[in-house]
N, C-alpha and C. Protein backbone atom coordinates (compact mmCIF):
# COMPACT_ATOMS: atom_id res chain seq x y z
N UNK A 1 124.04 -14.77 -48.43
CA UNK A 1 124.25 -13.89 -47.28
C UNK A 1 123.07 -13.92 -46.31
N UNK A 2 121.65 -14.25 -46.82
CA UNK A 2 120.44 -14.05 -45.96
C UNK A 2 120.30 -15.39 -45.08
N UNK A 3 121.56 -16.33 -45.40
CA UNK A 3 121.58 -17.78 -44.06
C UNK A 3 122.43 -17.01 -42.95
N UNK A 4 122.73 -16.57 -43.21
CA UNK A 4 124.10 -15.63 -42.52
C UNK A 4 123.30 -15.21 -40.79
N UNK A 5 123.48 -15.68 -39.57
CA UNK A 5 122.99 -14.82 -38.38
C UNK A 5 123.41 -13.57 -38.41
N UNK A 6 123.07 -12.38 -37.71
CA UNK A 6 123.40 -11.17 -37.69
C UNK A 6 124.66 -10.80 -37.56
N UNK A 7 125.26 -11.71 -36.21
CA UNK A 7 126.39 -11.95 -35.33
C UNK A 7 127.41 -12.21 -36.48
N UNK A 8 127.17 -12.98 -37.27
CA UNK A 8 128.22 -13.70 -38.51
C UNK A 8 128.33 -12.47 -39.10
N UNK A 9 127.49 -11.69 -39.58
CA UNK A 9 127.96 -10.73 -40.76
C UNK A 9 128.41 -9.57 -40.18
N UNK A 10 128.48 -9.65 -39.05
CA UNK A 10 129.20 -8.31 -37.66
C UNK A 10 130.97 -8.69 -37.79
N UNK A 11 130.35 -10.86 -37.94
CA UNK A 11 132.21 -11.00 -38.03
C UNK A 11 132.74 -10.35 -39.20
N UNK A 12 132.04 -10.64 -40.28
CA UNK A 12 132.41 -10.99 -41.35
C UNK A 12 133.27 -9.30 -41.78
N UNK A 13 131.99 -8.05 -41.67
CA UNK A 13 132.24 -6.99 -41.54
C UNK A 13 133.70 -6.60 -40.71
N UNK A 14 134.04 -6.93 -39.67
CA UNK A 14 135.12 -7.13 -38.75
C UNK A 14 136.14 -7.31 -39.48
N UNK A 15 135.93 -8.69 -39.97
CA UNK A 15 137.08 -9.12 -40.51
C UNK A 15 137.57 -8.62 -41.94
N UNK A 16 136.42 -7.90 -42.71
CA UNK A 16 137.12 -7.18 -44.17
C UNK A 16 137.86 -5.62 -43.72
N UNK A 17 137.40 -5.05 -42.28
CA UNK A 17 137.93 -4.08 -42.44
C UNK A 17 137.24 -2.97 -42.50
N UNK A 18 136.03 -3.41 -42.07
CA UNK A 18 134.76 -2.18 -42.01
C UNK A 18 134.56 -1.29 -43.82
N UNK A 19 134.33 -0.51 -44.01
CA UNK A 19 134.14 0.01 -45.33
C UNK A 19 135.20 -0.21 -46.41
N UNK A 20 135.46 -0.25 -47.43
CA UNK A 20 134.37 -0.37 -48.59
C UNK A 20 134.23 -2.19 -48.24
N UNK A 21 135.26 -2.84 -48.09
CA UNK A 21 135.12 -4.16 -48.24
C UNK A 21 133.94 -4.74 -47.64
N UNK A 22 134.13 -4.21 -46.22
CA UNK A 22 132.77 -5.34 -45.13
C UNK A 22 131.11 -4.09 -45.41
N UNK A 23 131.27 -2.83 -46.03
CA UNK A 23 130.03 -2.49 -46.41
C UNK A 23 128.80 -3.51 -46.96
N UNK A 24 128.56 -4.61 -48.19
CA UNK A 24 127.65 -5.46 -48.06
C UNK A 24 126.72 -6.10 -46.87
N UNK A 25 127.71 -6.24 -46.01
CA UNK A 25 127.79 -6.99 -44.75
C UNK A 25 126.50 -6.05 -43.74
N UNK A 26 127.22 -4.93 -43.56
CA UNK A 26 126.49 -3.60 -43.22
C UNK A 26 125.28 -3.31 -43.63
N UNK A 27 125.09 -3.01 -45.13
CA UNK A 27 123.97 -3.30 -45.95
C UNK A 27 122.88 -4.25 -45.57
N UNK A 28 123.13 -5.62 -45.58
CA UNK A 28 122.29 -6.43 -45.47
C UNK A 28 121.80 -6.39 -43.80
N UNK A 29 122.56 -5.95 -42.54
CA UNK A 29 122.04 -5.40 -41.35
C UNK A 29 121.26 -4.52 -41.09
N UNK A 30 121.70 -3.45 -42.68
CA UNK A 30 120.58 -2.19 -42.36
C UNK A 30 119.40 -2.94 -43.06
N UNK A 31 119.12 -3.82 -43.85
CA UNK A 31 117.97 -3.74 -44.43
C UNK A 31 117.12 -4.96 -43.74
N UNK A 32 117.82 -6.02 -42.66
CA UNK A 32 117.40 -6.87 -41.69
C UNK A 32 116.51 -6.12 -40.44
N UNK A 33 116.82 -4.98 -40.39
CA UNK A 33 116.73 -3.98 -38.97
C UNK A 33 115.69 -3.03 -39.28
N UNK A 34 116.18 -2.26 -40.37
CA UNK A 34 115.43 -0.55 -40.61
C UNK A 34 114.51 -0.63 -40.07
N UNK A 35 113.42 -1.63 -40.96
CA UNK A 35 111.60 -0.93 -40.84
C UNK A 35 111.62 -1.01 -39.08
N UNK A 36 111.99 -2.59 -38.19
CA UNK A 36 111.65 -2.44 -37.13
C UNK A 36 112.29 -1.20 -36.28
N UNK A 37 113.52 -0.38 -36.16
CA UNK A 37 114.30 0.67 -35.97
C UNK A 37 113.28 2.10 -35.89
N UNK A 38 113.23 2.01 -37.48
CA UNK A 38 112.11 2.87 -37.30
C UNK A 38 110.77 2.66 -36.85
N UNK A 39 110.31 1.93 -36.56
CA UNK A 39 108.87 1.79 -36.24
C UNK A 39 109.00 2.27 -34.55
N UNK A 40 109.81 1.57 -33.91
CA UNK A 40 110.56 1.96 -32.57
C UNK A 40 110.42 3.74 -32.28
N UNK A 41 111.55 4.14 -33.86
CA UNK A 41 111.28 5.49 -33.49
C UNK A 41 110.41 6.34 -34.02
N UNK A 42 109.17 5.85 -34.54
CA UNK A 42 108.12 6.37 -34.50
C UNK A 42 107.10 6.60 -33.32
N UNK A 43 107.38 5.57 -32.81
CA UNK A 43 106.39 5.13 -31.02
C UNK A 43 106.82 6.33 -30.72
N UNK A 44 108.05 6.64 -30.11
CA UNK A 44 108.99 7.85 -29.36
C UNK A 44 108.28 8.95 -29.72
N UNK A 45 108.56 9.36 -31.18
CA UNK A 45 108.69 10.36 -31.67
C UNK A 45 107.26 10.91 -31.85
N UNK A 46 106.18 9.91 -32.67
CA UNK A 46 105.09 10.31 -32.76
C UNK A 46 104.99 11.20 -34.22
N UNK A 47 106.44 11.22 -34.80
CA UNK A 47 106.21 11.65 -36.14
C UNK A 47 107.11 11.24 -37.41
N UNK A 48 105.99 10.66 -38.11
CA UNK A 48 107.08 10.00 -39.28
C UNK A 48 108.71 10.55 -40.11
N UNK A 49 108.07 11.98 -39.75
CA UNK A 49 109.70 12.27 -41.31
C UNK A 49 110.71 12.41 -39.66
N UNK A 50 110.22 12.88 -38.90
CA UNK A 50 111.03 13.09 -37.50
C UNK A 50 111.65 11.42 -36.97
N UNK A 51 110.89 10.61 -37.21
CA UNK A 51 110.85 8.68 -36.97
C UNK A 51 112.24 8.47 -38.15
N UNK A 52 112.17 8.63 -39.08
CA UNK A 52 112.85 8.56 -40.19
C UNK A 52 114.27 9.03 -39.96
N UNK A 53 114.19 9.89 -39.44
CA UNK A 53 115.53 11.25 -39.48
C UNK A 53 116.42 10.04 -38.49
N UNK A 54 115.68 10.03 -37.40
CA UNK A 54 116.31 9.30 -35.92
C UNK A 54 117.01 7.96 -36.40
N UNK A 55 115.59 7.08 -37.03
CA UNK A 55 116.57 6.22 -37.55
C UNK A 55 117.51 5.98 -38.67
N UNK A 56 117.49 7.02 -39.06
CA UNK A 56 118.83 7.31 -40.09
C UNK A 56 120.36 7.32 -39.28
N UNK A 57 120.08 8.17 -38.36
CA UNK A 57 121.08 8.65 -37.33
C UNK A 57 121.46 7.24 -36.64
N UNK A 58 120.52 6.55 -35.53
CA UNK A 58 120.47 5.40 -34.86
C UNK A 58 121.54 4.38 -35.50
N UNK A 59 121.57 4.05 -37.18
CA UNK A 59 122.11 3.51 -37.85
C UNK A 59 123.49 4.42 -38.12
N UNK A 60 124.01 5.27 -38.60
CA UNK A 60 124.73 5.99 -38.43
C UNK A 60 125.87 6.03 -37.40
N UNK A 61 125.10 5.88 -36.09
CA UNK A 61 125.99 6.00 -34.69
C UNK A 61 126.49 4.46 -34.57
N UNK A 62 125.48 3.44 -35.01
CA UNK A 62 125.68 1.84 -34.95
C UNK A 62 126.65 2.03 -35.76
N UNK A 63 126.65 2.32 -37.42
CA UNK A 63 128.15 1.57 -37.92
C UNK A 63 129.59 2.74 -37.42
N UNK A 64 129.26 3.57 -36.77
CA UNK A 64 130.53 4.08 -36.32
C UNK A 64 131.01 3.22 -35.30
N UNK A 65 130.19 2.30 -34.69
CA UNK A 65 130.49 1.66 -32.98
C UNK A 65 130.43 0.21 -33.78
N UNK A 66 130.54 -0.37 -34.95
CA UNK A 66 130.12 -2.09 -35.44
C UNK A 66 131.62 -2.34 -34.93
N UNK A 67 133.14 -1.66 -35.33
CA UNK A 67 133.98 -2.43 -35.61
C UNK A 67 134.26 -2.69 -33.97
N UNK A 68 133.62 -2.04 -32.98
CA UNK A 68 133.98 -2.30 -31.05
C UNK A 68 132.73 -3.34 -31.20
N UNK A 69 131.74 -4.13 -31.70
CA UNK A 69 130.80 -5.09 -31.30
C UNK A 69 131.50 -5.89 -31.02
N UNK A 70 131.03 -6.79 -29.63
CA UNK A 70 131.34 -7.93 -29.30
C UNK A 70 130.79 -9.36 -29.88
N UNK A 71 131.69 -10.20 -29.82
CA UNK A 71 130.37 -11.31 -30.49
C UNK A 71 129.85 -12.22 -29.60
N UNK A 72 129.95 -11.87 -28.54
CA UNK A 72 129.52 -12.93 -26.92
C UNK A 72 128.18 -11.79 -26.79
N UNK A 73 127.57 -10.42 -27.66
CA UNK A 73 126.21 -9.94 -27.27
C UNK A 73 125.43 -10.19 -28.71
N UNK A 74 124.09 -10.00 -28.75
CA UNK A 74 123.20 -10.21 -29.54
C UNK A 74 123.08 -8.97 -30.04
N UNK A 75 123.40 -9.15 -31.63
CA UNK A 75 123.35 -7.68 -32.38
C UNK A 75 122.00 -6.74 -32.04
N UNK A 76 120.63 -7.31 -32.29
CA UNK A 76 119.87 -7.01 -32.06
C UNK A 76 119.62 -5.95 -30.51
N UNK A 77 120.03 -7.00 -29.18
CA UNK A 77 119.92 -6.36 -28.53
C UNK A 77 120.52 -4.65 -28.36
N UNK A 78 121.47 -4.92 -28.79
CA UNK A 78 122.88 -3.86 -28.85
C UNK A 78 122.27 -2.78 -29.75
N UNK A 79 121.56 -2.83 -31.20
CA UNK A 79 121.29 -2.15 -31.74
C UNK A 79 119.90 -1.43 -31.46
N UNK A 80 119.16 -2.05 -30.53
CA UNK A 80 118.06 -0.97 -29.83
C UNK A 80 118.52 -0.81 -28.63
N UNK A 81 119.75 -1.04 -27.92
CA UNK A 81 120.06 0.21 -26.76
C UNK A 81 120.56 1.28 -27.97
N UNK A 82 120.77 0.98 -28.79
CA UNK A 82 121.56 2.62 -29.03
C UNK A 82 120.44 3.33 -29.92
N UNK A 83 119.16 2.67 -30.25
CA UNK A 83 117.91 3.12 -30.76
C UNK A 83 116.85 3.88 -29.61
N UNK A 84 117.04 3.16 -28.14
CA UNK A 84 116.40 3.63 -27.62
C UNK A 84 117.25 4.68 -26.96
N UNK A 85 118.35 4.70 -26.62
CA UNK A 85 118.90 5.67 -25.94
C UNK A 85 119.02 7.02 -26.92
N UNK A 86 119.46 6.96 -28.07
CA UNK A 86 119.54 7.63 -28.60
C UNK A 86 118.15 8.67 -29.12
N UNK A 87 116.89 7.96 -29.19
CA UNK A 87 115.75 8.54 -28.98
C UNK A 87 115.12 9.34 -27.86
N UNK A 88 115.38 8.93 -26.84
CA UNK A 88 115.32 9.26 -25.43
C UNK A 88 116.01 10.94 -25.34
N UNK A 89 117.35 10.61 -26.07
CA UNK A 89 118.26 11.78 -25.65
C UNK A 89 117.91 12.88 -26.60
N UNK A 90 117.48 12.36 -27.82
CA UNK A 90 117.09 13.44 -29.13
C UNK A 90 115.77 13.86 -28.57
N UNK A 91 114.70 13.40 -27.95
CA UNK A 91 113.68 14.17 -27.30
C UNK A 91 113.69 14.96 -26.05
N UNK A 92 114.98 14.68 -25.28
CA UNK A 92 115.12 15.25 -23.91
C UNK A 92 115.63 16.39 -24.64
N UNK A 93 116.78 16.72 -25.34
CA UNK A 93 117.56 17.80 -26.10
C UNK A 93 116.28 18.43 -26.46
N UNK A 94 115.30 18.43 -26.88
CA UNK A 94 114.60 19.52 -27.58
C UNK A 94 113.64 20.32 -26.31
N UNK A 95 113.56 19.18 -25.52
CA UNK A 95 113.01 19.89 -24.33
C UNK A 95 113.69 20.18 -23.49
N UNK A 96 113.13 21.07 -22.30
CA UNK A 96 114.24 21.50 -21.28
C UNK A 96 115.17 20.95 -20.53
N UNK A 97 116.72 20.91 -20.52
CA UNK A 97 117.40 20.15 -20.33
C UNK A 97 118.00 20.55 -18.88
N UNK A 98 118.00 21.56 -18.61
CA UNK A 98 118.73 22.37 -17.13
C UNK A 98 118.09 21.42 -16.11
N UNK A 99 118.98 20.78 -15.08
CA UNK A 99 118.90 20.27 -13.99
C UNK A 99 117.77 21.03 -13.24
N UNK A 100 118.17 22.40 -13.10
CA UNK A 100 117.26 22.91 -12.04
C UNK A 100 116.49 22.91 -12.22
N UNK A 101 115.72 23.04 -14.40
CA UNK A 101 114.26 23.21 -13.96
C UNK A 101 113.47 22.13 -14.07
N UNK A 102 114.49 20.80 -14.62
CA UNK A 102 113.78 19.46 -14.09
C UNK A 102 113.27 19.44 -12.64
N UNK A 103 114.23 19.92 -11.45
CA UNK A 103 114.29 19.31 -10.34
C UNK A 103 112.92 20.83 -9.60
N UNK A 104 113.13 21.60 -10.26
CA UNK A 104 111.65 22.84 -10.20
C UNK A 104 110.14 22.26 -10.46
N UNK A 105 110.39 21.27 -11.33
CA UNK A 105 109.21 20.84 -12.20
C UNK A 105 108.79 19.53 -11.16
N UNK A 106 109.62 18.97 -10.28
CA UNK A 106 109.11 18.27 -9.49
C UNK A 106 108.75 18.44 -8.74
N UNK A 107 109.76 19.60 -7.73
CA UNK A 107 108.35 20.18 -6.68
C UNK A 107 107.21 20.67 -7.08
N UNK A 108 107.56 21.50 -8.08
CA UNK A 108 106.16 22.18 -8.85
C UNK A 108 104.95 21.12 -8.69
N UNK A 109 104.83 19.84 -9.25
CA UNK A 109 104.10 18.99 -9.05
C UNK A 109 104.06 18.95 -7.55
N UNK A 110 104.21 18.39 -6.85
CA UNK A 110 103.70 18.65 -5.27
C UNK A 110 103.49 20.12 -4.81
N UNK A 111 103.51 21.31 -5.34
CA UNK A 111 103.09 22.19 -5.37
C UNK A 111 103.99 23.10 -3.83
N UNK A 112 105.19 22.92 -4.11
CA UNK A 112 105.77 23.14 -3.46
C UNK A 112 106.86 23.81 -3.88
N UNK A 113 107.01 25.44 -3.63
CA UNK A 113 107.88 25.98 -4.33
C UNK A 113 109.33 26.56 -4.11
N UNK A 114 109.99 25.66 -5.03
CA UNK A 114 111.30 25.14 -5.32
C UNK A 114 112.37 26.74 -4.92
N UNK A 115 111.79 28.01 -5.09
CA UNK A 115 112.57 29.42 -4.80
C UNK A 115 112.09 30.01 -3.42
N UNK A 116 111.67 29.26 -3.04
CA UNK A 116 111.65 29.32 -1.68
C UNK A 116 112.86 28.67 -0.22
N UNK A 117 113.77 27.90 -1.24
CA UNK A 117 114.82 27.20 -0.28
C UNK A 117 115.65 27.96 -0.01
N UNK A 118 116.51 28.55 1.21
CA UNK A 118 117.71 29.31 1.46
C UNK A 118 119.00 28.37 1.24
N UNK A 119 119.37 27.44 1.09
CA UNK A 119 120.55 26.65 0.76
C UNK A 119 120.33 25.23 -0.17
N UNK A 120 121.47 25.47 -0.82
CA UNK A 120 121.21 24.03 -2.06
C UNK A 120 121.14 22.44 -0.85
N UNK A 121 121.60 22.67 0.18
CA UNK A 121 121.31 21.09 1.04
C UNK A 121 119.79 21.05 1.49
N UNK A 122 119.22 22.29 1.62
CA UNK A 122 117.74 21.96 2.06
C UNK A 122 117.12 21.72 0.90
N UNK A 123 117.15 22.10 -0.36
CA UNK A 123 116.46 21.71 -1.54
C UNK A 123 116.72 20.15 -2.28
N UNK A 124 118.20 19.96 -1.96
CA UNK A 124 118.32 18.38 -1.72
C UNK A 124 117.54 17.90 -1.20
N UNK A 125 117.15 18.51 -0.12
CA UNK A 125 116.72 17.17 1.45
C UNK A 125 115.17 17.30 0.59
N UNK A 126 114.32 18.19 -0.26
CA UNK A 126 113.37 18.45 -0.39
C UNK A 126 112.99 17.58 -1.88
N UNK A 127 113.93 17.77 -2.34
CA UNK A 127 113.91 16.44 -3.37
C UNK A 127 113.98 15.64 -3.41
N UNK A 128 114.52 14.59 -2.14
CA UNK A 128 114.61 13.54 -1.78
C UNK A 128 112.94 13.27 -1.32
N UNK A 129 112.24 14.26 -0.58
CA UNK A 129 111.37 14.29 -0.06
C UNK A 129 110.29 13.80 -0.90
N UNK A 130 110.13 14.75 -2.04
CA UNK A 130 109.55 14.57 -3.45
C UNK A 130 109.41 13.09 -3.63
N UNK A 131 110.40 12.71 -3.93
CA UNK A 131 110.91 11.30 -4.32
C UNK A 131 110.22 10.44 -3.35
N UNK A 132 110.01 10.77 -2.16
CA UNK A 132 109.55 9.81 -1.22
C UNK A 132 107.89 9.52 -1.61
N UNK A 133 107.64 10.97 -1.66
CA UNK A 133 106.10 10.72 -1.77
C UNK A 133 105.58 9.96 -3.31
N UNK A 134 106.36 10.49 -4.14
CA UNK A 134 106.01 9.83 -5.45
C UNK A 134 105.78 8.70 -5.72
N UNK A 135 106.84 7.49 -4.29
CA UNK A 135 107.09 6.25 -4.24
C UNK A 135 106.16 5.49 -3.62
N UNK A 136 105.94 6.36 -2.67
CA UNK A 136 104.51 5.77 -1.65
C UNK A 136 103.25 5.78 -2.72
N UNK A 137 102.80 6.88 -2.63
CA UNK A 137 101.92 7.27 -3.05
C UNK A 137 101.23 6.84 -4.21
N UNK A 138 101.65 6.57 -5.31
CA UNK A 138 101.55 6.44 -6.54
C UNK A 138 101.35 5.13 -6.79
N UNK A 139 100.57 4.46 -7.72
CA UNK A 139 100.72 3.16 -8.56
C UNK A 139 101.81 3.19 -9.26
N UNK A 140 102.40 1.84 -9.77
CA UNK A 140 103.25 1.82 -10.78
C UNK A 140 103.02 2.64 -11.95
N UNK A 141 102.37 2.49 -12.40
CA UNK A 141 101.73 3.49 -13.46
C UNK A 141 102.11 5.00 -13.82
N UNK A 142 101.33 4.96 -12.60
CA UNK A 142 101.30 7.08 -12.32
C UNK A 142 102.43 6.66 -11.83
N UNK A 143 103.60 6.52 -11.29
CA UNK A 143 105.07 6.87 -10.88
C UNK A 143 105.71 6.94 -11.91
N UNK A 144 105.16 5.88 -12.85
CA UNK A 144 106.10 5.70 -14.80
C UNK A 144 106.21 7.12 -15.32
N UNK A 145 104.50 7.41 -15.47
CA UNK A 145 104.30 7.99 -16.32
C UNK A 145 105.24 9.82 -15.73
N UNK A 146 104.97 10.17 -14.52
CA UNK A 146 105.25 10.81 -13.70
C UNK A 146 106.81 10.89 -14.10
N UNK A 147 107.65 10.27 -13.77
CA UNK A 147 109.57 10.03 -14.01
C UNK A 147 108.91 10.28 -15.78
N UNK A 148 108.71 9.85 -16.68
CA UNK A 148 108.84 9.87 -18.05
C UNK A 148 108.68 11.40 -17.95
N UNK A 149 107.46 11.82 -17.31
CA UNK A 149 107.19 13.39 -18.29
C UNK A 149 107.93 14.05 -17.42
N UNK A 150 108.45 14.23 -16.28
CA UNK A 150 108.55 15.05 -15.61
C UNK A 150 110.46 15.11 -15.08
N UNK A 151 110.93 14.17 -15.27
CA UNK A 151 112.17 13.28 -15.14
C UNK A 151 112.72 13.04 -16.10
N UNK A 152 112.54 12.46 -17.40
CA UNK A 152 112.93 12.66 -18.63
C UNK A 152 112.38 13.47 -19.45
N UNK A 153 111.87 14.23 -19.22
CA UNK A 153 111.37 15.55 -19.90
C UNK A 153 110.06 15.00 -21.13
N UNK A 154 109.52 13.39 -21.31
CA UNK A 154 108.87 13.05 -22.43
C UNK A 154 107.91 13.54 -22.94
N UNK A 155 107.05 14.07 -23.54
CA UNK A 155 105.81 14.61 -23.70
C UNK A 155 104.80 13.70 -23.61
N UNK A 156 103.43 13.86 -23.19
CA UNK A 156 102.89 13.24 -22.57
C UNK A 156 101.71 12.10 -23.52
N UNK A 157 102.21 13.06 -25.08
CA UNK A 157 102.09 12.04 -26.47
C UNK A 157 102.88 10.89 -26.33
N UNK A 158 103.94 11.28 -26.11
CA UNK A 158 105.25 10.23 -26.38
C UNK A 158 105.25 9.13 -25.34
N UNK A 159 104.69 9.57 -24.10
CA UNK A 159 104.35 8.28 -22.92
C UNK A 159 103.20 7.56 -23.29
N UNK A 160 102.33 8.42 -24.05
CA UNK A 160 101.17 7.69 -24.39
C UNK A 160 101.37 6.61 -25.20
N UNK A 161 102.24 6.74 -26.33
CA UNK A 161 102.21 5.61 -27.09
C UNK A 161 103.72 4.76 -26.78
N UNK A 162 104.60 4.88 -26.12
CA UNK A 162 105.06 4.54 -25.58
C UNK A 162 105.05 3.07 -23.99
N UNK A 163 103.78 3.47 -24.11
CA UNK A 163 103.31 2.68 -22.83
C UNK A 163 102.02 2.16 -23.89
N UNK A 164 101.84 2.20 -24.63
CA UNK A 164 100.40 1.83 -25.58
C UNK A 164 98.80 2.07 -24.69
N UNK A 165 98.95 3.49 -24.45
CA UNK A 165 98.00 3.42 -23.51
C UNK A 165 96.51 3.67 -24.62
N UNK A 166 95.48 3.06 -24.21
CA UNK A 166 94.29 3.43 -25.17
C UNK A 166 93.31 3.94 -24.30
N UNK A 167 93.43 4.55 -23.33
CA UNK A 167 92.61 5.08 -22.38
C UNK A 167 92.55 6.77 -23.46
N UNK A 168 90.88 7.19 -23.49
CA UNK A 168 90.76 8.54 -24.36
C UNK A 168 91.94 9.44 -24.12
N UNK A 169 92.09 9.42 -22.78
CA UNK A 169 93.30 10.69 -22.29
C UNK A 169 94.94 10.24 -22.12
N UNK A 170 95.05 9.19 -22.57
CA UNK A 170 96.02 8.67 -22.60
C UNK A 170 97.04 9.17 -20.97
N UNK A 171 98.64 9.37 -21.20
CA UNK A 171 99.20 9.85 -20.03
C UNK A 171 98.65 10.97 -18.99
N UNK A 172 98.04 12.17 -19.77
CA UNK A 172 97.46 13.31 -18.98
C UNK A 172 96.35 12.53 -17.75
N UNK A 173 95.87 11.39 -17.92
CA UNK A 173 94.87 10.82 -16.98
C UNK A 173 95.52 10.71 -15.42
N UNK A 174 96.55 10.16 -16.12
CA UNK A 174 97.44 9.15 -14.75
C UNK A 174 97.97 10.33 -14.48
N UNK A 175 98.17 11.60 -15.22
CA UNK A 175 99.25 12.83 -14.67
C UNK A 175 98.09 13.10 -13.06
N UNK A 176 96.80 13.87 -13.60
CA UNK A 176 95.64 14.14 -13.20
C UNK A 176 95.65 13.70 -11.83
N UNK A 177 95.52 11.89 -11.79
CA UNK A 177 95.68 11.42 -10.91
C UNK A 177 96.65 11.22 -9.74
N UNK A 178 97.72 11.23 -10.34
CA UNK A 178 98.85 11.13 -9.11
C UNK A 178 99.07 12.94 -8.82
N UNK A 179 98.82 13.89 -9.42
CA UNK A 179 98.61 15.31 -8.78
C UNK A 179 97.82 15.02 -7.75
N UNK A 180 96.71 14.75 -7.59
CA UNK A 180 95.77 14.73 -6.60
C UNK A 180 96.27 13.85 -5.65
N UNK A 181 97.22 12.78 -5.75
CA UNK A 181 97.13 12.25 -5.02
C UNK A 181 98.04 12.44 -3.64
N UNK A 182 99.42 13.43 -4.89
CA UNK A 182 100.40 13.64 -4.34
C UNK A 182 100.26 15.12 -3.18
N UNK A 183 99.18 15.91 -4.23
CA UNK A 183 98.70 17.00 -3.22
C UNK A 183 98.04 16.52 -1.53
N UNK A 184 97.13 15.66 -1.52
CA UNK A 184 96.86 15.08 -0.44
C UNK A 184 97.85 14.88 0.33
N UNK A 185 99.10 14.06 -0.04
CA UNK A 185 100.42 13.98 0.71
C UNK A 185 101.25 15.06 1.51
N UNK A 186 101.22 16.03 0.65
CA UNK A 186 101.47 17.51 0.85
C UNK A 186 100.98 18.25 1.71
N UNK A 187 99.59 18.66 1.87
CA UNK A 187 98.91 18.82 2.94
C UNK A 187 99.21 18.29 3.54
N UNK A 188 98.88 16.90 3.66
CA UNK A 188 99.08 15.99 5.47
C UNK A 188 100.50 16.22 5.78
N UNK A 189 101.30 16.52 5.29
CA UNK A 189 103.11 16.40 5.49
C UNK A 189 103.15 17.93 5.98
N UNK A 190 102.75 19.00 5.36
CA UNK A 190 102.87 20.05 5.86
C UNK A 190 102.09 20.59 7.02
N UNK A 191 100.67 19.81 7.06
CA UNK A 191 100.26 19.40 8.82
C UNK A 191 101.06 19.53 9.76
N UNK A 192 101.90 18.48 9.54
CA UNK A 192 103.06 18.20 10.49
C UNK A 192 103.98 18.73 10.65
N UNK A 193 103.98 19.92 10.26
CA UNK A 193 104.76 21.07 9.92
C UNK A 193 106.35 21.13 9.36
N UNK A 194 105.73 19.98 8.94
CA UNK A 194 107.78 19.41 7.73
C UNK A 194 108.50 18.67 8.41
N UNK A 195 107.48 18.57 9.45
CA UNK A 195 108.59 17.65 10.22
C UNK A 195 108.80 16.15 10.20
N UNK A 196 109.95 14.99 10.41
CA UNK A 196 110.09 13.86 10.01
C UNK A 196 110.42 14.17 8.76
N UNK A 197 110.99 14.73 7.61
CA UNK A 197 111.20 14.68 6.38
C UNK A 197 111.32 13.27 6.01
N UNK A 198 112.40 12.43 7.10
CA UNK A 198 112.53 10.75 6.23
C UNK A 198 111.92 10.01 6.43
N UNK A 199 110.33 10.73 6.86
CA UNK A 199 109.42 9.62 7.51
C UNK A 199 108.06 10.08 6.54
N UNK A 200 107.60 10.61 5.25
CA UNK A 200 106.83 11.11 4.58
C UNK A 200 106.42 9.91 4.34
């Protein structure tokens, strides 16, 4: 079974009929995969029995979705979108998930406050605004790190090793930095007394 490509024992599984018969098949995928699976969701997570749990699950959600695999994609690939997505979503769930106070938490960062708008189209136009400056303004970097913590809700552990950063302060550095940078923006934009919004 260990000459077997991944893809083959996806057929093979396929073709017995998914459990009890094509289980071996399954088996020998989980034990081709695990350690790297989990190691994945340890980066994320930042904690082993929590790393563990995920990829228990990760695998779990994979053999509910093996008997829809295609065999024109690469198992591998297929099995860390649903490792990484599924990590992504188990850390956004524990943190704050409400639209508004994502989209609060971004003006907040430009220091611009979000209960101050009289209609949901001007707080649009003001989030778009956001968005503008973040784009200018910012290195690749600080814009990453910035959308991760602030946009996907990540903690700023989880960008750290995530991005393998070995700087002492890891993500909080680049946070630091694009605050300042974005505040500067802010001022000079509100100079102008808000005006040009699509020209920030």
């Amino acid at each position: 079974m260990t000459a077997l490509s991944d893809e083959e024992l996806v057929a093979l599984y396929q073709e017995r009929g998914g459990p009890p018969a094509g289980t071996p098949y399954a088996n020998e995928l989980f034990q081709r995969h695990y350690a790297r699976v989990s190691l994945w969701c340890f980066r994320i997570a930042g904690d082993r029995d929590r790393a563990t749990d995920l990829a228990q699950e990760v695998f779990v959600k994979a053999w509910g979705h093996l008997a829809h695999f295609r065999s024109d994609a690469k198992f591998s690939t297929w099995l860390f979108a649903i490792a990484r997505n599924h990590c992504f979503n188990a850390l956004k769930s524990r943190a704050r998930t409400a639209e508004d106070a994502v989209e609060s938490d971004i003006l907040d960062v430009l220091g611009i406050q979000a209960a101050g708008f009289d209609t949901a189209l001007e707080r649009a136009e003001m989030l778009d605004v956001a968005r503008q400056m973040m784009a200018r303004e910012l290195t690749p970097v600080e814009a990453r790190v910035m959308a991760l913590h602030f946009v996907e809700d990540l903690p700023l552990a989880t960008i750290s090793r995530l991005l393998r950063m070995e700087n002492a302060s890891g993500a909080k550095a680049y946070v630091v930095s694009a605050r300042r940078k974005l505040k500067v923006a802010v001022d000079r934009w509100m100079t102008k007394g808000r005006g040009g919004e699509r020209n920030v």
